[in-house]
C-alpha atoms as a PDB file:
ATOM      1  CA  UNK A   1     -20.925  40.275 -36.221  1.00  0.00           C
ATOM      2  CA  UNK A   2     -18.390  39.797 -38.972  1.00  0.00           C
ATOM      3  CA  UNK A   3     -18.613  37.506 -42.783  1.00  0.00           C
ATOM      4  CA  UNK A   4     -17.123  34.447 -42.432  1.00  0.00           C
ATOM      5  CA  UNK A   5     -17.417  32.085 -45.440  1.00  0.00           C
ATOM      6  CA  UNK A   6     -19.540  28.650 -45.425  1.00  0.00           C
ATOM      7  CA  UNK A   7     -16.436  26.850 -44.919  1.00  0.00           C
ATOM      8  CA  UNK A   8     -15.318  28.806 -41.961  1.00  0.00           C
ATOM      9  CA  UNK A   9     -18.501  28.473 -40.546  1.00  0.00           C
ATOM     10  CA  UNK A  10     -19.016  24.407 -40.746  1.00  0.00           C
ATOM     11  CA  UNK A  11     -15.537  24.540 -39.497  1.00  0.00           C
ATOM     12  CA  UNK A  12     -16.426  26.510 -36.360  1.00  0.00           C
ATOM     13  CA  UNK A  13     -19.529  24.068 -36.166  1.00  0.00           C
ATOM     14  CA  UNK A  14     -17.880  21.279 -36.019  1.00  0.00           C
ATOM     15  CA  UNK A  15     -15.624  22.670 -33.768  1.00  0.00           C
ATOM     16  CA  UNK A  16     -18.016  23.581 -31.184  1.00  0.00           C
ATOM     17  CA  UNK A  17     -19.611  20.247 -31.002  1.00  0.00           C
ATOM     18  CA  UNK A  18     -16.309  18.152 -30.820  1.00  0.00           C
ATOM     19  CA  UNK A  19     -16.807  20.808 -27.284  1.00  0.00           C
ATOM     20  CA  UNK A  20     -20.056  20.146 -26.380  1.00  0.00           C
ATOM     21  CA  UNK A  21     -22.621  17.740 -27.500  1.00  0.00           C
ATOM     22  CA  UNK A  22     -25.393  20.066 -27.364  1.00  0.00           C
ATOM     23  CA  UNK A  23     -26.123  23.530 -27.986  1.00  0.00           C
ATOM     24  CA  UNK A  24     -28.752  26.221 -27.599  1.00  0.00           C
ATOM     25  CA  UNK A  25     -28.737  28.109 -31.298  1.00  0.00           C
ATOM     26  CA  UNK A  26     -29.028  31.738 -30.022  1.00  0.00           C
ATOM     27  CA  UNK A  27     -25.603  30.437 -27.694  1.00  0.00           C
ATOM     28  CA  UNK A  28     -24.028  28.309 -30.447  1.00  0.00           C
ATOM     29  CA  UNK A  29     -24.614  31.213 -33.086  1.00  0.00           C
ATOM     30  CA  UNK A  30     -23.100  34.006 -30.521  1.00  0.00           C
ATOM     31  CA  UNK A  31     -20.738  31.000 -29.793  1.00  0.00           C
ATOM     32  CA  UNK A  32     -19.456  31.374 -34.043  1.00  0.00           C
ATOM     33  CA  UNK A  33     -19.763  34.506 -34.164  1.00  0.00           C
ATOM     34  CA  UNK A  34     -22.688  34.515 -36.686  1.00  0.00           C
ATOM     35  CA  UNK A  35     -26.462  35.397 -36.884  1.00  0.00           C
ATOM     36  CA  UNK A  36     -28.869  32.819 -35.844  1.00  0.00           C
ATOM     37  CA  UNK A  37     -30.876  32.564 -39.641  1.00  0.00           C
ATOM     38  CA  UNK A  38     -27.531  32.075 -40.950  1.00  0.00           C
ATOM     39  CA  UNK A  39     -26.759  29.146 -38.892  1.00  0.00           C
ATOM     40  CA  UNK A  40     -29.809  27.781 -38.685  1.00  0.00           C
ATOM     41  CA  UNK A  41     -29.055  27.333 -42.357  1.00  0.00           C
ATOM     42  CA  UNK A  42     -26.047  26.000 -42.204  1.00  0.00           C
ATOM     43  CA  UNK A  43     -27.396  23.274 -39.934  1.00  0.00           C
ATOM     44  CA  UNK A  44     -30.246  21.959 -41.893  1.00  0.00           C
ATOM     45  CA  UNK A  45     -27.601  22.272 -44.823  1.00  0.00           C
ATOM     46  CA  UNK A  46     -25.140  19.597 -42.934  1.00  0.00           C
ATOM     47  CA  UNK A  47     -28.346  17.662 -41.542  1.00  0.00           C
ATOM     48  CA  UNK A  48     -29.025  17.316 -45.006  1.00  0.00           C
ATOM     49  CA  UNK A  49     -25.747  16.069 -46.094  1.00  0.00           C
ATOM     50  CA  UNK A  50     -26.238  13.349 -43.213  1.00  0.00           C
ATOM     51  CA  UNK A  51     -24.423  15.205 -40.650  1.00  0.00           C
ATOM     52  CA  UNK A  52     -25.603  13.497 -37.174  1.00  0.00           C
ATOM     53  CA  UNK A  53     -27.549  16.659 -35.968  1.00  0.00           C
ATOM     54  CA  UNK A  54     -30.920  16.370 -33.612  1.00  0.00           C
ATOM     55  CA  UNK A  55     -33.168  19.453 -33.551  1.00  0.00           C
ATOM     56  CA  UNK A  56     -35.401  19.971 -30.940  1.00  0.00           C
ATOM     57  CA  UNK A  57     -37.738  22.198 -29.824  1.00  0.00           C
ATOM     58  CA  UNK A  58     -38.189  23.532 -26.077  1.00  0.00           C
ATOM     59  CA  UNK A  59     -40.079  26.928 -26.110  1.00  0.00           C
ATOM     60  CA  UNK A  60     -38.609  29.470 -26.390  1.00  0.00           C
ATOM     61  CA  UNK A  61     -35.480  27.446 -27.098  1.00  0.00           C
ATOM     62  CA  UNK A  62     -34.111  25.387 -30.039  1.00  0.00           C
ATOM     63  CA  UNK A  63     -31.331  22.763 -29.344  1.00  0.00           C
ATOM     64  CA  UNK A  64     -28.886  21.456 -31.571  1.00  0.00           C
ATOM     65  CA  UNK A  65     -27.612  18.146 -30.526  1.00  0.00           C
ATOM     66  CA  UNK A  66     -24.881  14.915 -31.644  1.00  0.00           C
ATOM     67  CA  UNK A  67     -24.521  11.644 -30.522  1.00  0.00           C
ATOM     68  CA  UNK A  68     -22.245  11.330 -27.428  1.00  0.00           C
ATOM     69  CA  UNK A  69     -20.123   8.779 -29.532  1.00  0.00           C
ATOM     70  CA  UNK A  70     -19.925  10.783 -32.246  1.00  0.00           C
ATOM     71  CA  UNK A  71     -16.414  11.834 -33.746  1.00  0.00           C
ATOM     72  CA  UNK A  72     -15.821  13.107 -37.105  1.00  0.00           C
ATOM     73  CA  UNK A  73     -13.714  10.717 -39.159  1.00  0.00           C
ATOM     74  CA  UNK A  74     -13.340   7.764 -36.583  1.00  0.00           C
ATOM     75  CA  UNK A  75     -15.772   5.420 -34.451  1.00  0.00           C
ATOM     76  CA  UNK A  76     -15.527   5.094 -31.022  1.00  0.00           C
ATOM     77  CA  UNK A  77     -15.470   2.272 -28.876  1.00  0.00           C
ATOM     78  CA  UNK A  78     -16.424   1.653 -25.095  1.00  0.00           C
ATOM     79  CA  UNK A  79     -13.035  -0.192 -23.352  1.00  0.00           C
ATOM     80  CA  UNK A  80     -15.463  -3.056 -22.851  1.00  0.00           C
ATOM     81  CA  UNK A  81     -15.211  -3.673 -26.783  1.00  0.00           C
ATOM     82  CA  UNK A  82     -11.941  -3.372 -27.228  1.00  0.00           C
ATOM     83  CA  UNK A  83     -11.340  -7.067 -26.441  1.00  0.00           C
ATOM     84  CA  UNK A  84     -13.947  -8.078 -28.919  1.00  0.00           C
ATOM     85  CA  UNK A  85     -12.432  -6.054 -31.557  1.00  0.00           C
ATOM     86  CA  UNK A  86      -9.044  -7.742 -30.715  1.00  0.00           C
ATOM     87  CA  UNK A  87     -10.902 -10.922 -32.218  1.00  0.00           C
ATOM     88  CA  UNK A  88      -9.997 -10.077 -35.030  1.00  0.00           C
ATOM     89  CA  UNK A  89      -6.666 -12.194 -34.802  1.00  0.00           C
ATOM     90  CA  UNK A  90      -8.688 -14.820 -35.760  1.00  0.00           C
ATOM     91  CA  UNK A  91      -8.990 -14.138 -38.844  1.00  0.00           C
ATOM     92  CA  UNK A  92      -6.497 -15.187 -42.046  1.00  0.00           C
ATOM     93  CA  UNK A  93      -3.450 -13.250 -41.984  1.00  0.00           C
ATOM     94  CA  UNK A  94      -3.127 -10.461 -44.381  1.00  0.00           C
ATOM     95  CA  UNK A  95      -2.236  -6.893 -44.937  1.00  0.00           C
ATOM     96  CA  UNK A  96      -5.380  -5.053 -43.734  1.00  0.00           C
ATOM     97  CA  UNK A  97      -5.999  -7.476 -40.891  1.00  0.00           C
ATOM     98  CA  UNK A  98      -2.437  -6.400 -39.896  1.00  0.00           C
ATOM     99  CA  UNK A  99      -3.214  -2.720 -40.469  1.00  0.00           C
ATOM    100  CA  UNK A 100      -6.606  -2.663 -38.559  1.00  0.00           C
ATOM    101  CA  UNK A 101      -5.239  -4.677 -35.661  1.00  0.00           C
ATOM    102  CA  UNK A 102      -1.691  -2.030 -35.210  1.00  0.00           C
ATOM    103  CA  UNK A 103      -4.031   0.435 -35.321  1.00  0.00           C
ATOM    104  CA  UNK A 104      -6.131  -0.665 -32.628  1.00  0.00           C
ATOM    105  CA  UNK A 105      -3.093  -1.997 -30.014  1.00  0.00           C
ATOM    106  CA  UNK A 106      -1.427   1.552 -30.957  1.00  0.00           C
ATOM    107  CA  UNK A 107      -4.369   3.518 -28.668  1.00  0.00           C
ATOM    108  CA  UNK A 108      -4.072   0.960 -26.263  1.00  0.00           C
ATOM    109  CA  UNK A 109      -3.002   1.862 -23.028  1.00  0.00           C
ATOM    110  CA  UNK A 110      -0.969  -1.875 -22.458  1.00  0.00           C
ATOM    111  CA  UNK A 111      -0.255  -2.187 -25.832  1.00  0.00           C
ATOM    112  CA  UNK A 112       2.774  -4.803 -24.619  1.00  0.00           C
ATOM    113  CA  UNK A 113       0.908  -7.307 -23.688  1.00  0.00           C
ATOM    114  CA  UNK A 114      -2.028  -6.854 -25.955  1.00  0.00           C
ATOM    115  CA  UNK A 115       0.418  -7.361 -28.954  1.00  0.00           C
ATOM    116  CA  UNK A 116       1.876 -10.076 -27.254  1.00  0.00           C
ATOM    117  CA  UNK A 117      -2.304 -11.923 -27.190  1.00  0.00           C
ATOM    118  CA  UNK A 118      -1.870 -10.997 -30.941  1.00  0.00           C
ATOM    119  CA  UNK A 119       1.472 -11.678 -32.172  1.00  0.00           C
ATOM    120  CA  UNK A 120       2.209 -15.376 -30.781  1.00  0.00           C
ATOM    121  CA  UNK A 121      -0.246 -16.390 -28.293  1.00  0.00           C
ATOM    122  CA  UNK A 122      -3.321 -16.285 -31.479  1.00  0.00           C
ATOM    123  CA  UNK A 123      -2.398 -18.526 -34.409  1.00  0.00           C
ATOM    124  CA  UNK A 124      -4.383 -17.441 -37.454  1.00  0.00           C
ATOM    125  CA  UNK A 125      -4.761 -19.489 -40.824  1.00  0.00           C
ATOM    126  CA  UNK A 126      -2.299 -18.201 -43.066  1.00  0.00           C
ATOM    127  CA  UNK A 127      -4.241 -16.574 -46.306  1.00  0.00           C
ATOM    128  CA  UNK A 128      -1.834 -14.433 -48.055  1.00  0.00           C
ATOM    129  CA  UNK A 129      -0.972 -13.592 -51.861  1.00  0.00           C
ATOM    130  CA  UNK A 130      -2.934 -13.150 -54.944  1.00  0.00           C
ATOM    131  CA  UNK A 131      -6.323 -14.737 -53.416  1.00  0.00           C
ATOM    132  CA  UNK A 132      -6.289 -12.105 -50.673  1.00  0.00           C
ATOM    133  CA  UNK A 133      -6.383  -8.804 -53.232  1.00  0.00           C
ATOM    134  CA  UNK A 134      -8.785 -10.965 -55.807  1.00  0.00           C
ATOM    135  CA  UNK A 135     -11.244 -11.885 -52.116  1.00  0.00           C
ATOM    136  CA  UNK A 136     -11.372  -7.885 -51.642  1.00  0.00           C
ATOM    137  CA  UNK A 137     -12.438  -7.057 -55.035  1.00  0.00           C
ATOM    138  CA  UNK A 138     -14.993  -9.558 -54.764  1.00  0.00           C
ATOM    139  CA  UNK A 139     -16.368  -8.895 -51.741  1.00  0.00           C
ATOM    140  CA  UNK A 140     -16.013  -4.458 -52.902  1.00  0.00           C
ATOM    141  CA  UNK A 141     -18.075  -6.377 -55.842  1.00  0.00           C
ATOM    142  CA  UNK A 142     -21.149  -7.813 -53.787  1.00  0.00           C
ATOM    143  CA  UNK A 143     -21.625  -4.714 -51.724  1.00  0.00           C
ATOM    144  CA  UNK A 144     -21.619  -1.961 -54.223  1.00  0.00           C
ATOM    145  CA  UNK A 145     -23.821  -4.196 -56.678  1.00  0.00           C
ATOM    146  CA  UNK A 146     -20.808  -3.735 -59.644  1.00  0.00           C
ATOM    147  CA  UNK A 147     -20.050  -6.500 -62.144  1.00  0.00           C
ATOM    148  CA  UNK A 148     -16.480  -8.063 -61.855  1.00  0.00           C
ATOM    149  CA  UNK A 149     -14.603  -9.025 -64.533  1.00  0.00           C
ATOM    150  CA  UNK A 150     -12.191 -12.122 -63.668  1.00  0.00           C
ATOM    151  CA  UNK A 151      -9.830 -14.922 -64.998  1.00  0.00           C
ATOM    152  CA  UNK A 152     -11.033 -17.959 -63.547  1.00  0.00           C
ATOM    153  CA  UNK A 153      -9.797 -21.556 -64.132  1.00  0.00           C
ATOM    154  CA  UNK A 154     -12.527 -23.949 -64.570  1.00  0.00           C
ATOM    155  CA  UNK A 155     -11.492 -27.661 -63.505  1.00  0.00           C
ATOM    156  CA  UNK A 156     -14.575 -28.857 -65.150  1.00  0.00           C
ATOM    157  CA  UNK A 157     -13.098 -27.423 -68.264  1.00  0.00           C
ATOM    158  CA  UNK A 158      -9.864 -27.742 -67.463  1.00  0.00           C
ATOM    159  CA  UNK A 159      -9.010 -24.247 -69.176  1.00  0.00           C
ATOM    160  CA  UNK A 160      -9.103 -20.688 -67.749  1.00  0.00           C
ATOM    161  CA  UNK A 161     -11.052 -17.920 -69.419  1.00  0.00           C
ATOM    162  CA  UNK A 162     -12.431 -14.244 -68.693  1.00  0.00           C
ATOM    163  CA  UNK A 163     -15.842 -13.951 -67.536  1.00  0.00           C
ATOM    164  CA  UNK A 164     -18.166 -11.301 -65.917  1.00  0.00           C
ATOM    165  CA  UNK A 165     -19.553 -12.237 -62.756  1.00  0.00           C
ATOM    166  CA  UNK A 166     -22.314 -10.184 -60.832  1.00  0.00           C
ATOM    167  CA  UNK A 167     -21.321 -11.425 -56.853  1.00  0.00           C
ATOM    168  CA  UNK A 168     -23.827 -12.052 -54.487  1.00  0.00           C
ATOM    169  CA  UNK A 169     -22.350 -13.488 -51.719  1.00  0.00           C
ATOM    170  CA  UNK A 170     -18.902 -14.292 -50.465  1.00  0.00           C
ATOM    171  CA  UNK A 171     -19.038 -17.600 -48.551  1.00  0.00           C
ATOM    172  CA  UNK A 172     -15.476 -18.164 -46.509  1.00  0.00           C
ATOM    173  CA  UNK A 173     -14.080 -21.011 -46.364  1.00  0.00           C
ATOM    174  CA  UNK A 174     -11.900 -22.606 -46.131  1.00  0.00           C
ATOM    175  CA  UNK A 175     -11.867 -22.992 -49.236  1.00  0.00           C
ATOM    176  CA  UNK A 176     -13.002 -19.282 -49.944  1.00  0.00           C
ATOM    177  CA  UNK A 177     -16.017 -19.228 -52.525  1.00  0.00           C
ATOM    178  CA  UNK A 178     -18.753 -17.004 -53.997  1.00  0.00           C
ATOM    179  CA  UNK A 179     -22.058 -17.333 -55.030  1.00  0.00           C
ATOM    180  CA  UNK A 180     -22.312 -15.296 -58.299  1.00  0.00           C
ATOM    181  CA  UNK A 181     -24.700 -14.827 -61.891  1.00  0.00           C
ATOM    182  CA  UNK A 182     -22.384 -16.031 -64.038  1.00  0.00           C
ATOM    183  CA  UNK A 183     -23.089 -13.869 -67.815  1.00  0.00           C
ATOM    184  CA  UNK A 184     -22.083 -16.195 -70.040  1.00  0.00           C
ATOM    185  CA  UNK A 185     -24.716 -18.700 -68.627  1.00  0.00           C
ATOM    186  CA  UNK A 186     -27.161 -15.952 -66.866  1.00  0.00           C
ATOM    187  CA  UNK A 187     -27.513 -18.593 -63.934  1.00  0.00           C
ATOM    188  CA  UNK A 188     -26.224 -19.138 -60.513  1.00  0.00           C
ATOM    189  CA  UNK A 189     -23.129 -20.788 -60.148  1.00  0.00           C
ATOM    190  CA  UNK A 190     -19.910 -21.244 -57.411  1.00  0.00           C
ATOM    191  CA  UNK A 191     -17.236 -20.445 -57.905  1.00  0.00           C
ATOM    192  CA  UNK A 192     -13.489 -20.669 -56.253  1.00  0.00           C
ATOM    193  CA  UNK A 193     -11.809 -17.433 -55.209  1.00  0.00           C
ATOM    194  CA  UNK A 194      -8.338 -19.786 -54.926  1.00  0.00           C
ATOM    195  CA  UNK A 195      -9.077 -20.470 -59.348  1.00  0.00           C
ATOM    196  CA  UNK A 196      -9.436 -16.603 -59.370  1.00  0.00           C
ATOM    197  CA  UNK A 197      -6.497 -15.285 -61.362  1.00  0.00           C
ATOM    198  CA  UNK A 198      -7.104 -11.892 -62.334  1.00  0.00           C
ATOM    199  CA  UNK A 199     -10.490  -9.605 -60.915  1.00  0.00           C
ATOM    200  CA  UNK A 200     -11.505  -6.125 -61.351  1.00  0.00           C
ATOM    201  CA  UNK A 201     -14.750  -4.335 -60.774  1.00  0.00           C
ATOM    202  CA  UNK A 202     -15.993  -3.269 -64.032  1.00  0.00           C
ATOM    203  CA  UNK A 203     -19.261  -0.631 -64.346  1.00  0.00           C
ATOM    204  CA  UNK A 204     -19.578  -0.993 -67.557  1.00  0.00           C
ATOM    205  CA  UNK A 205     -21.311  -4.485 -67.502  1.00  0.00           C
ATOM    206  CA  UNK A 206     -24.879  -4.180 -65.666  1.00  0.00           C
ATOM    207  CA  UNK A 207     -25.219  -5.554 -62.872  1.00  0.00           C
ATOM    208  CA  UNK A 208     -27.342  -8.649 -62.621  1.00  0.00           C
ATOM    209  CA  UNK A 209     -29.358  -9.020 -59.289  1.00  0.00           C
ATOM    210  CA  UNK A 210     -31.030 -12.369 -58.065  1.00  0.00           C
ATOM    211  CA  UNK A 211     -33.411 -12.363 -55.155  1.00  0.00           C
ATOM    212  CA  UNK A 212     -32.047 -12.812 -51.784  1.00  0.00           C
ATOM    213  CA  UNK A 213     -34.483 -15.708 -51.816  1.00  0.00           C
ATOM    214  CA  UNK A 214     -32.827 -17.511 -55.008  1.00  0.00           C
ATOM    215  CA  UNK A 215     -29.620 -16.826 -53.401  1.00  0.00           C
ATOM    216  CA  UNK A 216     -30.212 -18.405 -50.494  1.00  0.00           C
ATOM    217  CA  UNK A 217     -31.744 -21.470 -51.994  1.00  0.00           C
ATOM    218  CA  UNK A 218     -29.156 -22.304 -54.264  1.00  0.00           C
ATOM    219  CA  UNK A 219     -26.450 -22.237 -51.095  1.00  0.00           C
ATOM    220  CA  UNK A 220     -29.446 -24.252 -48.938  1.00  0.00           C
ATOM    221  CA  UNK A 221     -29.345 -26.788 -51.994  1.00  0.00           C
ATOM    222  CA  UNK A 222     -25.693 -26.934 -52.295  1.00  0.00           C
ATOM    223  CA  UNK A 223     -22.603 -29.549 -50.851  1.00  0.00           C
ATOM    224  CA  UNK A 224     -19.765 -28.192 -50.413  1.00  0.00           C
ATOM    225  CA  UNK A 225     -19.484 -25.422 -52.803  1.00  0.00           C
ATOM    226  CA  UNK A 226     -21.170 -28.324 -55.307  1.00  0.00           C
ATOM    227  CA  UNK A 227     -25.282 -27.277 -56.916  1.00  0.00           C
ATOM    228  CA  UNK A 228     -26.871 -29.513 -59.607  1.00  0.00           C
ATOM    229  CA  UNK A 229     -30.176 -29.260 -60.878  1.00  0.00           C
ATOM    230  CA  UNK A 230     -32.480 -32.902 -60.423  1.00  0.00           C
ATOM    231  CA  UNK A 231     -30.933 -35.749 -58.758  1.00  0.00           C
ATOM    232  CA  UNK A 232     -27.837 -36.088 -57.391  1.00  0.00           C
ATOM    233  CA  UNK A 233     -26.342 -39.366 -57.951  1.00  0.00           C
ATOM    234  CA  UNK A 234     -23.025 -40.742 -56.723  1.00  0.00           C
ATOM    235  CA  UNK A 235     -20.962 -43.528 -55.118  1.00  0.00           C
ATOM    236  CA  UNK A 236     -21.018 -43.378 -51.176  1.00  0.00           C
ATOM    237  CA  UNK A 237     -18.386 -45.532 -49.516  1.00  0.00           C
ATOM    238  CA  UNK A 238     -19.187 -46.484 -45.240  1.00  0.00           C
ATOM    239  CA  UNK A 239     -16.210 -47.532 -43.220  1.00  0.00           C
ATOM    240  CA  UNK A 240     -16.787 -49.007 -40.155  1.00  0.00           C
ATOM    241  CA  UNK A 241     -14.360 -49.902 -37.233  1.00  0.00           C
ATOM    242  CA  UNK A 242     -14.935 -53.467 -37.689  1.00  0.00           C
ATOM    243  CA  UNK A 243     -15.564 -54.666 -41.169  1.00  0.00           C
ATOM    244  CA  UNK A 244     -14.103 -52.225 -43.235  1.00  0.00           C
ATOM    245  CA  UNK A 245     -15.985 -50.328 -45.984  1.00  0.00           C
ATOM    246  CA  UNK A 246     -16.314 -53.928 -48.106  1.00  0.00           C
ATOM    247  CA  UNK A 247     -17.670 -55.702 -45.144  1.00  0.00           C
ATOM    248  CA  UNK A 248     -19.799 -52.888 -43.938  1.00  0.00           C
ATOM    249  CA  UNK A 249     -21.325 -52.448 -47.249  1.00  0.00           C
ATOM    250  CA  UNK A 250     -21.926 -56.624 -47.785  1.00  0.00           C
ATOM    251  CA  UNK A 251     -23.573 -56.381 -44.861  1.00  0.00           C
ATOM    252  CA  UNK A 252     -25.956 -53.401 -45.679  1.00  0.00           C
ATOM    253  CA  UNK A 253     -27.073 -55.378 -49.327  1.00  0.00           C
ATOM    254  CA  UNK A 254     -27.586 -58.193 -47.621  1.00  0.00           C
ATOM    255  CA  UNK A 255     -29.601 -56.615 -44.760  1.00  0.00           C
ATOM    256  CA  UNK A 256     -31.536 -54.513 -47.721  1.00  0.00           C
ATOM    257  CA  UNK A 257     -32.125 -58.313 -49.622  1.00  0.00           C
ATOM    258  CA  UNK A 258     -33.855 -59.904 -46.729  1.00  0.00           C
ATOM    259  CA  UNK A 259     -35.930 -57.320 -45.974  1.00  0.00           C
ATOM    260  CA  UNK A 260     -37.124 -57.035 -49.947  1.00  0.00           C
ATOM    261  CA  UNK A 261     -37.746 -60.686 -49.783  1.00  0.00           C
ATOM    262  CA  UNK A 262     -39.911 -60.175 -46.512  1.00  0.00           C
ATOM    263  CA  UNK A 263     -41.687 -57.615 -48.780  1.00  0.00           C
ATOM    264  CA  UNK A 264     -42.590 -59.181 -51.309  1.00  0.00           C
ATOM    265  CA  UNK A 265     -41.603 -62.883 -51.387  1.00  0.00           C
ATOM    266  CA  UNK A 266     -41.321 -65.275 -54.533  1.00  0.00           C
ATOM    267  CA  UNK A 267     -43.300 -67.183 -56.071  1.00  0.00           C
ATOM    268  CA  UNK A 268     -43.743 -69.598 -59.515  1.00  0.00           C
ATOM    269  CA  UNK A 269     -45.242 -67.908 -62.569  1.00  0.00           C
ATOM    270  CA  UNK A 270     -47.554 -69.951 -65.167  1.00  0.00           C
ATOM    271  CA  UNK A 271     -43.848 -70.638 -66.736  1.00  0.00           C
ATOM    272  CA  UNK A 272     -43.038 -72.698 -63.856  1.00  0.00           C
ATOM    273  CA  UNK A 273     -40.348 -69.968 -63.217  1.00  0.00           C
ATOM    274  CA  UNK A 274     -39.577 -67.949 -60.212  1.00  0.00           C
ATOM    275  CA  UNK A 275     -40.500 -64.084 -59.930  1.00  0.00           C
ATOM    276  CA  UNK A 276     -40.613 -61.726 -57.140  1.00  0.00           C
ATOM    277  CA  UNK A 277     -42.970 -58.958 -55.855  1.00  0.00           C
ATOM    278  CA  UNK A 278     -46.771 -59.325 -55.240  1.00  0.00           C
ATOM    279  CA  UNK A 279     -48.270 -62.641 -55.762  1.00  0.00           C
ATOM    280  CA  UNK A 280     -50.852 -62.544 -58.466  1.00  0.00           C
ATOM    281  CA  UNK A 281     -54.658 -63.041 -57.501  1.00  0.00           C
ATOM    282  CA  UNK A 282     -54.538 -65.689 -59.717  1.00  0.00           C
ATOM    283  CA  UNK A 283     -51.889 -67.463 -58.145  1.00  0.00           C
ATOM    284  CA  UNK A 284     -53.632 -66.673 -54.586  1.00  0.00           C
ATOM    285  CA  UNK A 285     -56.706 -68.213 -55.691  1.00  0.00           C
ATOM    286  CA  UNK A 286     -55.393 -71.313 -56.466  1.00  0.00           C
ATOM    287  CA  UNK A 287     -52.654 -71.517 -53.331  1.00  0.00           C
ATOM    288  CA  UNK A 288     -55.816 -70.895 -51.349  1.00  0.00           C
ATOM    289  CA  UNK A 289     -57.817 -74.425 -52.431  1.00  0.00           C
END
């Protein structure tokens, strides 16, 4: 048999299983041309490397097997999922969506009306411009654990600033936020991705990891993209059909007074004056005779 070089040989590997899914190695090596310790080698060498090889053993045989949906470089789909992938129109409108979806309808065997589902009959939110790019390095951000560095308006403040952020989750909206470890506090806060006006990953800050736990408290605890620590107090207006929200809410105090005065109903202190709540056992004692 004659020398071929490592990268010959995984070439003619690969090769020979984008043929056949399995192989017998005294038939795959005579198969490549090479000697069966040599490729043997070369296997466990790509198994190792997380190439999608199976060995097994059947006496006096050795198989070498892949996946029947495997393909180098690409993932395959049964037809059956190729109208769930389509669902992807759904989503906000933006460069990669359209990339991803041209490149699905473009192996599509009725690609015309396919692109026709896509193109008018499927509305999608519109989401372009500067949030979209800022969105993807946020969510690159969260799933390789890197701290971001961004320019972020804060309406609290009312001024914009740069910050580092360690992102652990992205929640979409609309509006778009992200739960994140905010450094300059080295606490949990939201923030916008719509007051993001500058991000880039940035592996020189550490990375600050919270528990998946703490994370999902704080978005458990939150309203609307708002978290505060203790009570939450604030003005709630009702509306009803009726009354209006004036009329509605008269009518809830007044409902609230009577049943306080049911509660605990008034009575005359030794001041002669009148108080409200329990009636002393004083003033029991001497209602009673």
């Amino acid at each position: 048999m004659g020398q071929r070089s490592s990268t010959a040989t995984v070439v003619a590997i690969v090769q020979a299983f984008l043929e056949e899914r399995s192989w017998k190695q005294a038939s795959l090596a005579r198969r490549i041309e090479i000697a069966v310790p040599a490729l043997r080698k070369r296997l466990e060498e790509l198994q190792a490397y997380g190439f999608p090889l199976e060995r097994e053993e059947d006496h006096p045989h050795v198989w070498w097997s892949v996946p029947k949906s495997w393909f180098p470089g690409a993932v395959v789909f049964k037809d059956a999922e190729v109208g769930e992938l389509l669902r992807l129109a759904r989503l906000p409108k933006s460069r990669s969506r359209d990339q991803v979806l041209e490149s699905i309808l473009r192996q599509l065997p009725a690609r015309g009306d396919m692109a026709a589902l896509v193109g008018t009959a499927i509305v999608p939110p519109d989401a372009s411009g500067p949030s979209e790019r800022y969105q993807s390095v946020l969510e690159d951000a969260a799933a390789q654990r890197i701290a971001v560095r961004v320019r972020y308006f804060s309406a609290g403040r009312g001024a914009e600033g740069a910050r580092h952020l360690s992102v652990h989750r992205v929640v979409i909206g609309p509006p778009a936020r992200i739960i994140a470890t905010c450094h300059r506090s080295g606490t949990l806060k939201w923030f916008r991705i719509d007051n993001v006006f500058e991000a880039r990953l940035d592996e020189h800050e550490p990375f600050r990891p919270a528990a998946p736990a703490d994370v999902a408290t704080f978005h458990d605890a939150s309203l609307d993209g708002f978290h505060q620590d203790g009570p939450c107090r604030g003005l709630v207006v009702l509306r009803s059909r009726s009354g209006g929200a004036l009329g509605r809410a008269q009518s809830l105090a007044g409902h609230a007074a009577r049943r306080d005065r049911r509660r605990h109903p008034r009575h005359r202190r030794d001041d002669g004056h009148l108080a409200s709540g329990p009636v002393p056992r004083r003033a029991r004692r001497g209602r009673a005779t």
